[in-house]
PDB file of N, CA and C in Angstrom:
ATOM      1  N   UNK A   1     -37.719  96.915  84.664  1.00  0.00           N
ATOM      2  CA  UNK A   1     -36.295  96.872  84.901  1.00  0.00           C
ATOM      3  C   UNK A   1     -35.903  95.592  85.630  1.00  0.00           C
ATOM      4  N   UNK A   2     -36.939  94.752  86.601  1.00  0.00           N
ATOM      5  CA  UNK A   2     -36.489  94.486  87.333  1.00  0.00           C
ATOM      6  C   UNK A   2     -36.623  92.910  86.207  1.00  0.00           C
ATOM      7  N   UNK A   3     -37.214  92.733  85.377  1.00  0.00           N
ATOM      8  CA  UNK A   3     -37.057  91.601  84.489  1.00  0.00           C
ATOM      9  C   UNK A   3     -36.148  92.013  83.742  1.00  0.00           C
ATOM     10  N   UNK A   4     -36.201  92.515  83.370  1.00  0.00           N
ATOM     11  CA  UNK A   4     -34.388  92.892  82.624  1.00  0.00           C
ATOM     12  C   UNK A   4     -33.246  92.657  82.914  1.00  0.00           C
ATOM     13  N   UNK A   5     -33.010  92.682  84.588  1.00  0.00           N
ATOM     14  CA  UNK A   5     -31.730  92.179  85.332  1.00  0.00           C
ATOM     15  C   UNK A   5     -31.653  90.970  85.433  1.00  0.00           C
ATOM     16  N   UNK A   6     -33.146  90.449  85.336  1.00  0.00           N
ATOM     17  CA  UNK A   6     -33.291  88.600  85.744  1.00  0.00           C
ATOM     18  C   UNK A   6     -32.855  88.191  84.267  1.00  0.00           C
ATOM     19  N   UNK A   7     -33.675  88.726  83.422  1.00  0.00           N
ATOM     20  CA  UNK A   7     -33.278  87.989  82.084  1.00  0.00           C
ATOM     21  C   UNK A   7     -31.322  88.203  82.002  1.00  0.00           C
ATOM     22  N   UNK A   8     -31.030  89.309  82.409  1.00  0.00           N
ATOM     23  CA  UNK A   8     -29.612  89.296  82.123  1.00  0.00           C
ATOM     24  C   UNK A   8     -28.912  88.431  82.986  1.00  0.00           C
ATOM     25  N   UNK A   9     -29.397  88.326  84.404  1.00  0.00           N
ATOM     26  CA  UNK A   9     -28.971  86.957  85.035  1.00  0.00           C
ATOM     27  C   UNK A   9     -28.760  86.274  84.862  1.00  0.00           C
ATOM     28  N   UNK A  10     -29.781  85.459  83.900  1.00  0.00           N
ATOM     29  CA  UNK A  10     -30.147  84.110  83.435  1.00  0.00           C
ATOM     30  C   UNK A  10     -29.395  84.048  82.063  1.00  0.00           C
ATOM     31  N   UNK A  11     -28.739  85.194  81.340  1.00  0.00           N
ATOM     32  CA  UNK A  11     -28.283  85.386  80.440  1.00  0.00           C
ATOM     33  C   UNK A  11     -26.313  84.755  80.666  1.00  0.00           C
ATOM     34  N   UNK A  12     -26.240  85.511  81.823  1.00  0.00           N
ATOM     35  CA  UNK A  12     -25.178  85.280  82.993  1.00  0.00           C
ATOM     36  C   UNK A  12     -24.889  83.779  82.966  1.00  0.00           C
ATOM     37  N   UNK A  13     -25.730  83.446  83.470  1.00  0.00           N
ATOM     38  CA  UNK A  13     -26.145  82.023  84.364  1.00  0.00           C
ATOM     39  C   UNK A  13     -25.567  81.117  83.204  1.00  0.00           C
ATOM     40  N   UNK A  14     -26.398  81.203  81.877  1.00  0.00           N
ATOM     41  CA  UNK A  14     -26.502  80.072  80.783  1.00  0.00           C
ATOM     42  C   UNK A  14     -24.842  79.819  80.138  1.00  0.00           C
ATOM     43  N   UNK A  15     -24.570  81.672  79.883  1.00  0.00           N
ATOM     44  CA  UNK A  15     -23.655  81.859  79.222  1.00  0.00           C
ATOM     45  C   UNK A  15     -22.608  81.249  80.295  1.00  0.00           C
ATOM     46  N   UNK A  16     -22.409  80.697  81.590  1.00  0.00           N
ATOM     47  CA  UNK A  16     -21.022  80.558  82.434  1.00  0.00           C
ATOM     48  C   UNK A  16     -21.175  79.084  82.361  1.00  0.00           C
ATOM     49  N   UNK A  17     -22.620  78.338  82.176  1.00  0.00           N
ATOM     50  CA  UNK A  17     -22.487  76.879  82.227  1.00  0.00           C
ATOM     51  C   UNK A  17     -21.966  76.039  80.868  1.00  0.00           C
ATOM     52  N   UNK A  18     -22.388  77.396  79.688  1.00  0.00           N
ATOM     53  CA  UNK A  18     -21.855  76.817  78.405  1.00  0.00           C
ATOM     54  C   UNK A  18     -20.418  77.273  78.419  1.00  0.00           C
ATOM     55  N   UNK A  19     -20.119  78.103  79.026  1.00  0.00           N
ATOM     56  CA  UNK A  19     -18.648  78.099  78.987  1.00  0.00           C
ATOM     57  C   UNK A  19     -17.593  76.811  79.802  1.00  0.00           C
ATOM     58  N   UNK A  20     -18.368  76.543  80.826  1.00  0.00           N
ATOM     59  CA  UNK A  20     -17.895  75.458  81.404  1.00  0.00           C
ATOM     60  C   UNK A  20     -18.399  73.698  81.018  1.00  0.00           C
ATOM     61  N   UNK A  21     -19.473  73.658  80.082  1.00  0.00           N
ATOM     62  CA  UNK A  21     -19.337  72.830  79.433  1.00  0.00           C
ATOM     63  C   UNK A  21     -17.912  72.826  78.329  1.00  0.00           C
ATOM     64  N   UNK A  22     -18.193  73.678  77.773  1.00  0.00           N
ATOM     65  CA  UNK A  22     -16.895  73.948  76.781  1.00  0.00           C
ATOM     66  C   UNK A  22     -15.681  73.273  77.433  1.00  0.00           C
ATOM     67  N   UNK A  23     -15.639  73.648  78.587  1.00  0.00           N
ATOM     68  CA  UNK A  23     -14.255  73.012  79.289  1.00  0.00           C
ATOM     69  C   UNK A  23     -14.529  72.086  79.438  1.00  0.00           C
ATOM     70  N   UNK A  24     -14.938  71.788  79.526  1.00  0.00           N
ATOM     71  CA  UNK A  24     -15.517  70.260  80.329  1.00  0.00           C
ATOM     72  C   UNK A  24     -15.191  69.271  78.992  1.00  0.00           C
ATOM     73  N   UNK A  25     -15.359  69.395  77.833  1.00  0.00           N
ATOM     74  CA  UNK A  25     -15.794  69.062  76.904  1.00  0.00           C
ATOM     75  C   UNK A  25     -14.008  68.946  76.232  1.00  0.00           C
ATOM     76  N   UNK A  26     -13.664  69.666  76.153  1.00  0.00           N
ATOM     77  CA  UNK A  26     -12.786  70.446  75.662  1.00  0.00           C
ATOM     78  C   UNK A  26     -11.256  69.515  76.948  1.00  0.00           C
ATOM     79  N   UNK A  27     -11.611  69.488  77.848  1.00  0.00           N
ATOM     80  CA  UNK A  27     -10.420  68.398  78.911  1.00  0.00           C
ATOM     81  C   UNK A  27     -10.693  67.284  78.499  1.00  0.00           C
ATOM     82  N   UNK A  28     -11.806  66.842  78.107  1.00  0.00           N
ATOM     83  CA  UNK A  28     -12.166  65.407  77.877  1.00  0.00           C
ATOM     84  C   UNK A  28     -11.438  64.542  76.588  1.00  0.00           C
ATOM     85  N   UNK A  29     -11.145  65.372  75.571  1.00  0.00           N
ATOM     86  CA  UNK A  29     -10.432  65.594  74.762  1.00  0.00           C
ATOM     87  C   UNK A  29      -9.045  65.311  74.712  1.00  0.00           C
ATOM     88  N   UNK A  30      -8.608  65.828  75.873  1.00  0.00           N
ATOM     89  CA  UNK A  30      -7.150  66.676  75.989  1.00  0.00           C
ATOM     90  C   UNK A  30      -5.989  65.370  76.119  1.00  0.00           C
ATOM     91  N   UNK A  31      -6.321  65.024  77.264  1.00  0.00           N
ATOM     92  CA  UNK A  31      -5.448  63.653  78.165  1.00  0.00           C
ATOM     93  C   UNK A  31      -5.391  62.456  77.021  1.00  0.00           C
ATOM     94  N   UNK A  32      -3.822  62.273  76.286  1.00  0.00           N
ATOM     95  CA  UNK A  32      -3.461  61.113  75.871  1.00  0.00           C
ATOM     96  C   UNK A  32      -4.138  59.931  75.787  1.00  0.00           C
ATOM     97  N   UNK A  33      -5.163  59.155  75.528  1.00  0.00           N
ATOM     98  CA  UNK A  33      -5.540  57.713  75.995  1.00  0.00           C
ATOM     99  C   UNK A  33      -4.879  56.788  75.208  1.00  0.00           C
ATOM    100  N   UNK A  34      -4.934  55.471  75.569  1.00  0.00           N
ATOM    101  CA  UNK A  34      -4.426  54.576  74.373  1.00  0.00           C
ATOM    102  C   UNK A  34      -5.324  54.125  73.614  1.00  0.00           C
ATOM    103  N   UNK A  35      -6.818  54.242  73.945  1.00  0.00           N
ATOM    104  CA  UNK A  35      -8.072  53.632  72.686  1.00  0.00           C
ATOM    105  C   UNK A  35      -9.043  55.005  72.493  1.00  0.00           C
ATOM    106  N   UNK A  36      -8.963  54.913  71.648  1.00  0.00           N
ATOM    107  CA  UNK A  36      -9.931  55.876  71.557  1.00  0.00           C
ATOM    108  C   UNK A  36     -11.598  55.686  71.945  1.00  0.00           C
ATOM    109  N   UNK A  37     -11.876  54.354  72.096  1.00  0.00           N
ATOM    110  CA  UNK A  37     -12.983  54.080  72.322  1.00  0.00           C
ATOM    111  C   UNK A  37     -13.213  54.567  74.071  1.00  0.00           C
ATOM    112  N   UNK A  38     -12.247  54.763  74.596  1.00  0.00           N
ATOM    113  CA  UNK A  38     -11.980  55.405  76.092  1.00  0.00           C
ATOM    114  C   UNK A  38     -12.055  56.721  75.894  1.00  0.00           C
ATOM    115  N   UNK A  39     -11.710  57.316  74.701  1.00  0.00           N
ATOM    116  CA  UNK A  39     -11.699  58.792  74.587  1.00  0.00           C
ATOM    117  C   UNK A  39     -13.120  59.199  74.452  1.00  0.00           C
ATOM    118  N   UNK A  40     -13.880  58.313  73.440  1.00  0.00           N
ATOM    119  CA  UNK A  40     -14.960  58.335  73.015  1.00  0.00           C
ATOM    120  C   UNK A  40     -16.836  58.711  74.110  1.00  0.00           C
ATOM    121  N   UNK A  41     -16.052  57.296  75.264  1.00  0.00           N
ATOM    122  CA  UNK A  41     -16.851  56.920  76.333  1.00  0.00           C
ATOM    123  C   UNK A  41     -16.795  58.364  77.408  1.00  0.00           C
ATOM    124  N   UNK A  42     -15.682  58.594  77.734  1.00  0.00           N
ATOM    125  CA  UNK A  42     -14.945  60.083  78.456  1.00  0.00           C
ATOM    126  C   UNK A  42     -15.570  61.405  77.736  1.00  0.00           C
ATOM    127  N   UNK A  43     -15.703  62.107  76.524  1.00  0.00           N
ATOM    128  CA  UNK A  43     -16.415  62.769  75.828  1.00  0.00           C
ATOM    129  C   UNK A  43     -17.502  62.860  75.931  1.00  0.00           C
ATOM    130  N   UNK A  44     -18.196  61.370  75.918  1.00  0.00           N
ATOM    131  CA  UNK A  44     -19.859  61.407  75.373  1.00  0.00           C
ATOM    132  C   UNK A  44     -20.168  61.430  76.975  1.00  0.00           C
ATOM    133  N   UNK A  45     -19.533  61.396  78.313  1.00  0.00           N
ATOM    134  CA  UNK A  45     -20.298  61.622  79.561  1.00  0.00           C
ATOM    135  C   UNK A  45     -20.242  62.714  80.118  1.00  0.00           C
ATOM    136  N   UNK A  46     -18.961  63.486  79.464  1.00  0.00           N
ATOM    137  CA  UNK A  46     -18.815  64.972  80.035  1.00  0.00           C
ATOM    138  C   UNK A  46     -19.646  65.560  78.994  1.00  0.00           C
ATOM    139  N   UNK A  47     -20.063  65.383  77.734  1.00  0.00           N
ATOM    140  CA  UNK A  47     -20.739  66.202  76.938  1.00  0.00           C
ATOM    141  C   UNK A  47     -22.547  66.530  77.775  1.00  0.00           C
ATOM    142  N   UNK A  48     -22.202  65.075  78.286  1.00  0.00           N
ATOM    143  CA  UNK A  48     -23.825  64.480  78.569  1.00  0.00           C
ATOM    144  C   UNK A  48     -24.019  65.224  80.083  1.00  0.00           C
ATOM    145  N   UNK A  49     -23.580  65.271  81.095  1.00  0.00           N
ATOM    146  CA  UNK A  49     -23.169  66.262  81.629  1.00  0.00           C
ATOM    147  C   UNK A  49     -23.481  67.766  81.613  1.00  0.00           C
ATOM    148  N   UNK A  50     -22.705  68.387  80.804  1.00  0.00           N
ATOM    149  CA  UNK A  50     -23.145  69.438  80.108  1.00  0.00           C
ATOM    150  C   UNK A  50     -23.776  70.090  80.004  1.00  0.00           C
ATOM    151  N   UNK A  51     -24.686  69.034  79.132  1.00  0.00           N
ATOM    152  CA  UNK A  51     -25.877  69.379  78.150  1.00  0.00           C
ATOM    153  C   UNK A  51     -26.828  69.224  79.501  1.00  0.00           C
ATOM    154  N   UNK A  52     -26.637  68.208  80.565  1.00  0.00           N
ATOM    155  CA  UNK A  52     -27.788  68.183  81.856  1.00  0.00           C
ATOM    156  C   UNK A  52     -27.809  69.565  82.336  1.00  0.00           C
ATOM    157  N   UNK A  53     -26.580  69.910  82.484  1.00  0.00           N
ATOM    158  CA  UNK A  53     -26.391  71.071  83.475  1.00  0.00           C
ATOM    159  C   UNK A  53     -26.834  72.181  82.187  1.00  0.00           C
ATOM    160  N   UNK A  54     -26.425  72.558  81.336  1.00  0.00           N
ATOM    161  CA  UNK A  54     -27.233  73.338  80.717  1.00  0.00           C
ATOM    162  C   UNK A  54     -28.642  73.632  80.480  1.00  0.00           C
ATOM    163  N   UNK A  55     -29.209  72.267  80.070  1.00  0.00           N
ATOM    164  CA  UNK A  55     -30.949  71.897  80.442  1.00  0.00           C
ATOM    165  C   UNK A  55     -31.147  72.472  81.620  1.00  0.00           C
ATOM    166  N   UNK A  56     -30.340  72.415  83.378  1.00  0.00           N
ATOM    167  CA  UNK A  56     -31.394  72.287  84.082  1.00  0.00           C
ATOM    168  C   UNK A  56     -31.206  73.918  84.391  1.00  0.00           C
ATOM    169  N   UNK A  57     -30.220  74.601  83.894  1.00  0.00           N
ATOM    170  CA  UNK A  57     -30.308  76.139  84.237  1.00  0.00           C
ATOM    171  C   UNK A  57     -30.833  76.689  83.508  1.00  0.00           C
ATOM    172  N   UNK A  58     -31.524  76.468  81.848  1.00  0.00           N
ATOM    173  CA  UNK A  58     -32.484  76.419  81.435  1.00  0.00           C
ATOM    174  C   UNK A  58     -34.036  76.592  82.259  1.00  0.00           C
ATOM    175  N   UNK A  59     -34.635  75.845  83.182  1.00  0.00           N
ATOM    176  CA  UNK A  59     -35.210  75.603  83.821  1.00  0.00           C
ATOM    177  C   UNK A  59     -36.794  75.248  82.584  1.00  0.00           C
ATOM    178  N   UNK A  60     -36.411  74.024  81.584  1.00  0.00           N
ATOM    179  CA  UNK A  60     -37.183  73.713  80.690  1.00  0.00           C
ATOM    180  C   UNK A  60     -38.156  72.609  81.444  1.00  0.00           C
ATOM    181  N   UNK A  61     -39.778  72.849  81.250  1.00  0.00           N
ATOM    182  CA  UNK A  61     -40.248  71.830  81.616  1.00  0.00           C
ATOM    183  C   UNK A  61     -40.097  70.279  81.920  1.00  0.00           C
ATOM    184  N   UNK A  62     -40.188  69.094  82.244  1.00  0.00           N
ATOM    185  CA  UNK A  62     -39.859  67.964  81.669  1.00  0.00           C
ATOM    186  C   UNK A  62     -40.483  67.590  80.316  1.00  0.00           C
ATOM    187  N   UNK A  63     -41.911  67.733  80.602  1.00  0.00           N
ATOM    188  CA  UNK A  63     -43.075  67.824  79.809  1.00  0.00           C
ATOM    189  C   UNK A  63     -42.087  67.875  78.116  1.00  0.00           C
ATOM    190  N   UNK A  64     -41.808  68.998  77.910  1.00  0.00           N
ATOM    191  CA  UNK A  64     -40.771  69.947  77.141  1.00  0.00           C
ATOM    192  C   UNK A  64     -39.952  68.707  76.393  1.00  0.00           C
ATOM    193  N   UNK A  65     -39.376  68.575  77.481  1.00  0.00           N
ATOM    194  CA  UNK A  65     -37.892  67.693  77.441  1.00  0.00           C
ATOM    195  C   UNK A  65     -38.234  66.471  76.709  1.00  0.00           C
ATOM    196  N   UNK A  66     -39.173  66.003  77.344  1.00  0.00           N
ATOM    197  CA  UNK A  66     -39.690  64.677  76.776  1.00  0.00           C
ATOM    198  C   UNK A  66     -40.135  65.037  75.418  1.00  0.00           C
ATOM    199  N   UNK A  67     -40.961  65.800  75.105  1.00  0.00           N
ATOM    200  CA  UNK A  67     -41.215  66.376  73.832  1.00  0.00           C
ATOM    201  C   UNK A  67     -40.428  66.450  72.843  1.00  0.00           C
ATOM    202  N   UNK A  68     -39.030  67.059  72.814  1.00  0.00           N
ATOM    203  CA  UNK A  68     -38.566  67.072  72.317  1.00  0.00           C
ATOM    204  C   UNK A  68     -37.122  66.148  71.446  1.00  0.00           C
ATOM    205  N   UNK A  69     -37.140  64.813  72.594  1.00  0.00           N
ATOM    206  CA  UNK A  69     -36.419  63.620  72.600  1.00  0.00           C
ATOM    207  C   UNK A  69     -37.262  63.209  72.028  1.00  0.00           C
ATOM    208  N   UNK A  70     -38.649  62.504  71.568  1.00  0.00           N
ATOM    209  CA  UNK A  70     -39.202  62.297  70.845  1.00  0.00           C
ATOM    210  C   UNK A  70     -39.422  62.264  69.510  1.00  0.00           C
ATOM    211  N   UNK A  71     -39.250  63.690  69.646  1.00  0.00           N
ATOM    212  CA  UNK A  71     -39.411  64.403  68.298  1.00  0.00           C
ATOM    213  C   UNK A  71     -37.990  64.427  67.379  1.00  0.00           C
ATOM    214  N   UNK A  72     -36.677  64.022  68.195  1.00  0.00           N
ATOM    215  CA  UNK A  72     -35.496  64.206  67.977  1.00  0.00           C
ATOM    216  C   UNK A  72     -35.324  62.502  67.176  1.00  0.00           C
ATOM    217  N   UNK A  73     -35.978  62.067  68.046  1.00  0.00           N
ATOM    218  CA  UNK A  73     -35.872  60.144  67.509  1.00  0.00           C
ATOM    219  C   UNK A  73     -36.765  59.923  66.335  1.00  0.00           C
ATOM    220  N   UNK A  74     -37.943  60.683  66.376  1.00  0.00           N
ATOM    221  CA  UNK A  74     -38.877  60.590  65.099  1.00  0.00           C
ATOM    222  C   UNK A  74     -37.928  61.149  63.897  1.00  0.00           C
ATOM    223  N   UNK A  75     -37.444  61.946  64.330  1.00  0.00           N
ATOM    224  CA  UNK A  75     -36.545  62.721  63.123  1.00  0.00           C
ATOM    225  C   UNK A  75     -35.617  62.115  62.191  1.00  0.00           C
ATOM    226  N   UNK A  76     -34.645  61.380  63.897  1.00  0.00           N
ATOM    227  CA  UNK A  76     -33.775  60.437  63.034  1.00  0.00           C
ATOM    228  C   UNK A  76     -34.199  59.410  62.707  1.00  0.00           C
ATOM    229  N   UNK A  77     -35.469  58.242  62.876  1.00  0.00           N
ATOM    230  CA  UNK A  77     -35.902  57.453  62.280  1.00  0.00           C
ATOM    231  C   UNK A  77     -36.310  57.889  60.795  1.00  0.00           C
ATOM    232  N   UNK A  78     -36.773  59.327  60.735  1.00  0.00           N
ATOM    233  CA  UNK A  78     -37.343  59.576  59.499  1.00  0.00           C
ATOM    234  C   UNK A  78     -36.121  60.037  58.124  1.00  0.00           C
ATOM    235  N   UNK A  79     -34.987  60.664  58.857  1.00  0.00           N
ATOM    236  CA  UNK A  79     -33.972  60.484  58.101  1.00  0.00           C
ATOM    237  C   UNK A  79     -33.333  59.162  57.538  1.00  0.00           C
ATOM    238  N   UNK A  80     -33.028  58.384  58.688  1.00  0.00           N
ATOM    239  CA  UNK A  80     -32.752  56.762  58.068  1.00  0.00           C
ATOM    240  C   UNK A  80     -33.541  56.411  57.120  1.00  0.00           C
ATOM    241  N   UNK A  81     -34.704  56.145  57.212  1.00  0.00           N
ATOM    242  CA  UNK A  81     -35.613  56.174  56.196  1.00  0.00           C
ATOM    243  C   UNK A  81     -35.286  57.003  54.746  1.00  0.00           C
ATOM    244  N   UNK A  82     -34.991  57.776  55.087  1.00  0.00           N
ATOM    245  CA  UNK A  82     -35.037  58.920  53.607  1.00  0.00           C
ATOM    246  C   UNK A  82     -33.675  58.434  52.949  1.00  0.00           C
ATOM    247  N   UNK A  83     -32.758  57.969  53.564  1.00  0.00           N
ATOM    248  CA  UNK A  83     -31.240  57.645  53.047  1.00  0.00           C
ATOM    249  C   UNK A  83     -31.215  56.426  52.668  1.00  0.00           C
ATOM    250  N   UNK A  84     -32.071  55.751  53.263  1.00  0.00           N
ATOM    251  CA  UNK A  84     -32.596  54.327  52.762  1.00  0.00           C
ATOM    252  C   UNK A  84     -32.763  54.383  51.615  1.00  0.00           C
ATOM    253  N   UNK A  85     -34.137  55.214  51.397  1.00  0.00           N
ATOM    254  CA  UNK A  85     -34.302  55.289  50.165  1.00  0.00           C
ATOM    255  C   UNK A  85     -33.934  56.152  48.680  1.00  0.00           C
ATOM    256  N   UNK A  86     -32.771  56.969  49.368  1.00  0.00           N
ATOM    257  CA  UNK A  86     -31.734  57.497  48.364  1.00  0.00           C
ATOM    258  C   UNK A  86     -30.339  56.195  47.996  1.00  0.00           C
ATOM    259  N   UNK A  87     -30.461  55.836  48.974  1.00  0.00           N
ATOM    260  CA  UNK A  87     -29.414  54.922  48.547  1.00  0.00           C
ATOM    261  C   UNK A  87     -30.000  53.779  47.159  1.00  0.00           C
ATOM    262  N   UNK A  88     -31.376  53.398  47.118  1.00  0.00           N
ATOM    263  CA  UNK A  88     -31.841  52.702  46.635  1.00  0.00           C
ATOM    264  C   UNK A  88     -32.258  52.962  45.504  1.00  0.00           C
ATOM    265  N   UNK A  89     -32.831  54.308  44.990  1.00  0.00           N
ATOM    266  CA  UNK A  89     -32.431  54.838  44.018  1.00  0.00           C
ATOM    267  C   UNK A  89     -31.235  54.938  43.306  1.00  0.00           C
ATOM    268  N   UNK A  90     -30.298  55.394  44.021  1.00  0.00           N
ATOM    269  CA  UNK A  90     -28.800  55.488  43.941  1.00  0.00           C
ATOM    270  C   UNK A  90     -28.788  54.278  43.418  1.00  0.00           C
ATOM    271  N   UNK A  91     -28.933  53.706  43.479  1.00  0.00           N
ATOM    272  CA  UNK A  91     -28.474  51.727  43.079  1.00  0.00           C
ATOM    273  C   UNK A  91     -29.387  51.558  41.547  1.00  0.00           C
ATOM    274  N   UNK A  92     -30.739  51.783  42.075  1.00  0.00           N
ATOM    275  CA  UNK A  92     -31.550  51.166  40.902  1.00  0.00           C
ATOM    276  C   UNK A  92     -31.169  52.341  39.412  1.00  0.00           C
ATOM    277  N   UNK A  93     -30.529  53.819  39.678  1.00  0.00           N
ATOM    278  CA  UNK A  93     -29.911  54.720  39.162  1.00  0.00           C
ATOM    279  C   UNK A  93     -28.924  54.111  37.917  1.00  0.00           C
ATOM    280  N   UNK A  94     -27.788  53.621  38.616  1.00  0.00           N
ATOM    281  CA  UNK A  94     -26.700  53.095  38.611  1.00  0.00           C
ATOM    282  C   UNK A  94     -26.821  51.739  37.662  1.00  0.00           C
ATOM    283  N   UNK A  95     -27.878  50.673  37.944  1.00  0.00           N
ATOM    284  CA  UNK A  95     -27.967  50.168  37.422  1.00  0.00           C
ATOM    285  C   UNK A  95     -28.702  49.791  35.776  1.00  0.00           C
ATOM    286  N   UNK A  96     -29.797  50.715  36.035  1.00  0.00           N
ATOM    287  CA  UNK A  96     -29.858  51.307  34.509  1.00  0.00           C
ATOM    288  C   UNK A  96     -29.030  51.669  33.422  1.00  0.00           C
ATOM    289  N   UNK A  97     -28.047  52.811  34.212  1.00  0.00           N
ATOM    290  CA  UNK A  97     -27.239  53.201  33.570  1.00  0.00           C
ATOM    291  C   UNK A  97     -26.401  52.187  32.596  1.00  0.00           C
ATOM    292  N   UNK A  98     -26.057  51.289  33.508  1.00  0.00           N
ATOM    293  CA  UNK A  98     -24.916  50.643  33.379  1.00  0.00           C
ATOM    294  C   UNK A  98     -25.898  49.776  32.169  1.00  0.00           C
ATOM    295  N   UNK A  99     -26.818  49.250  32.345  1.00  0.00           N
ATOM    296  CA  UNK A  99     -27.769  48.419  31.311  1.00  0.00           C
ATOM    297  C   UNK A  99     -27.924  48.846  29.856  1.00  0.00           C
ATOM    298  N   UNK A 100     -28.269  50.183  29.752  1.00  0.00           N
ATOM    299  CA  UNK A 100     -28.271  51.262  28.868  1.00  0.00           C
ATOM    300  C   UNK A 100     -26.953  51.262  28.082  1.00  0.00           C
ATOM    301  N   UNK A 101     -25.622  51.635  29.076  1.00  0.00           N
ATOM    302  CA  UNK A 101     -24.473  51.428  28.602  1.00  0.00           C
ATOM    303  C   UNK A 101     -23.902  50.007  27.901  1.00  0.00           C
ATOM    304  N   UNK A 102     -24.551  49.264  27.651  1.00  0.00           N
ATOM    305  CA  UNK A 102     -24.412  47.671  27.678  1.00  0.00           C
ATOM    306  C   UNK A 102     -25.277  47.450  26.275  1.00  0.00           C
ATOM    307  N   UNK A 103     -26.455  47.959  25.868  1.00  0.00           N
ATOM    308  CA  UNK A 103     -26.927  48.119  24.583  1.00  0.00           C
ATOM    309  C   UNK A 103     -26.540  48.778  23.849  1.00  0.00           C
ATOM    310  N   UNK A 104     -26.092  50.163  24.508  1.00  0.00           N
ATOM    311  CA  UNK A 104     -25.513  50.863  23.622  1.00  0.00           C
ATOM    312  C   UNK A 104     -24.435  50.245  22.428  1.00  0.00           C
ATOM    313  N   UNK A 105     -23.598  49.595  23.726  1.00  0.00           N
ATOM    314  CA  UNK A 105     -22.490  48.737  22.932  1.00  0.00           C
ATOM    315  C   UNK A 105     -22.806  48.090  22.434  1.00  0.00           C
ATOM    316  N   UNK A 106     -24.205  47.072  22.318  1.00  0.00           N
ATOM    317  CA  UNK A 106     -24.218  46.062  21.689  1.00  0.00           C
ATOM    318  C   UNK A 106     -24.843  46.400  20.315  1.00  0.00           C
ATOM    319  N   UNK A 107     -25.325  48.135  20.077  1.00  0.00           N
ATOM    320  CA  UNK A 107     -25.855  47.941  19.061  1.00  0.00           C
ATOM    321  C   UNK A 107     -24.499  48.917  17.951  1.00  0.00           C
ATOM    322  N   UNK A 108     -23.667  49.539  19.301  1.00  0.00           N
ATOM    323  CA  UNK A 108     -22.514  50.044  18.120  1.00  0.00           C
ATOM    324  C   UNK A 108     -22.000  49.002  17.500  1.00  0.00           C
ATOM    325  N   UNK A 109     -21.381  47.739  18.518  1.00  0.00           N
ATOM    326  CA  UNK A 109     -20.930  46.478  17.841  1.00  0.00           C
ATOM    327  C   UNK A 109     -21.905  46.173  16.502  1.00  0.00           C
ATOM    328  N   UNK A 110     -22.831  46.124  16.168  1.00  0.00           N
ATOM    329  CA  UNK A 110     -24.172  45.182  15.504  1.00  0.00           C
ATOM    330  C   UNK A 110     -23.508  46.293  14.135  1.00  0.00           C
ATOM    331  N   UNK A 111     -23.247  47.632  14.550  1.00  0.00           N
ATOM    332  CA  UNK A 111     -23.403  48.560  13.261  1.00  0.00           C
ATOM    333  C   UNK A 111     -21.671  48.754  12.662  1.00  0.00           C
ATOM    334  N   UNK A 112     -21.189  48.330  13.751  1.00  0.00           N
ATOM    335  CA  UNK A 112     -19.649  48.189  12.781  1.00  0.00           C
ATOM    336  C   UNK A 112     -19.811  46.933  11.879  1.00  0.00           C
ATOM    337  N   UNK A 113     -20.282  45.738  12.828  1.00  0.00           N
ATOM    338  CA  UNK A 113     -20.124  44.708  11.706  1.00  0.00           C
ATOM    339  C   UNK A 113     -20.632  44.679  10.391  1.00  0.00           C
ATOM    340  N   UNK A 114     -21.994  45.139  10.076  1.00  0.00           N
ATOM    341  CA  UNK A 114     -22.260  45.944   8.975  1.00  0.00           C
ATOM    342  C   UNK A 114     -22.049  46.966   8.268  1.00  0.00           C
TER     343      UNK A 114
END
C-alpha cells in the first residue's frame, strides 16, 4: 500500500509539473511580440525549462539522460541521412522519367513522319 501512495504521489507530482509546463508554454505564446524570432527564443526557453523541471521530478539517472540525447542525435543524423537519400532518388526518379518521356516523343515524331 505504502508504494501505491508513493507511486500515486509521484503520479501527483509529474502530472502538476506537466500541467505547469503547459502554462508555462502556453504564456510564452500568448504576449503580442513584434518578431517572431523573439517569440521563438521566449518558447524554446520556457519549453526548455519545462522539460528540466519535468526530467528532474522524474528523478531519471544522468547516466539515462545522457543516453538518451545521444541516441536522440544518432537518430536525427540517421534521418537526415535517409531524406538525403530519398530526395536523391526523388531526382534521379524524375529524371528518367522525364528522359523516357523525351524518346517517347522522339520516336512518336519518327512514326508520324512515316
Amino acid at each position: 500500500e505504502d508504494e501505491d501512495e508513493e507511486d500515486e504521489e509521484e503520479e501527483e507530482e509529474i502530472h502538476a509539473v506537466r500541467g505547469a509546463a503547459a502554462a508555462s508554454s502556453a504564456s510564452a505564446l500568448a504576449p503580442p511580440l513584434q518578431r517572431s524570432a523573439e517569440v521563438g527564443e521566449i518558447a524554446a526557453s520556457r519549453l526548455s525549462a519545462a522539460q528540466a523541471a519535468i526530467t528532474e521530478a522524474l528523478g531519471l539517472p544522468q547516466e539515462l539522460l545522457e543516453c538518451l540525447a545521444r541516441w536522440e542525435r544518432e537518430q536525427a543524423a540517421a534521418e537526415g541521412q535517409w531524406r538525403l537519400k530519398q530526395s536523391r532518388m526523388y531526382l534521379e526518379f524524375e529524371e528518367r522519367k522525364r528522359r523516357l518521356q523525351e524518346q517517347q516523343m522522339g520516336q512518336r515524331k519518327k512514326l508520324r513522319e512515316s
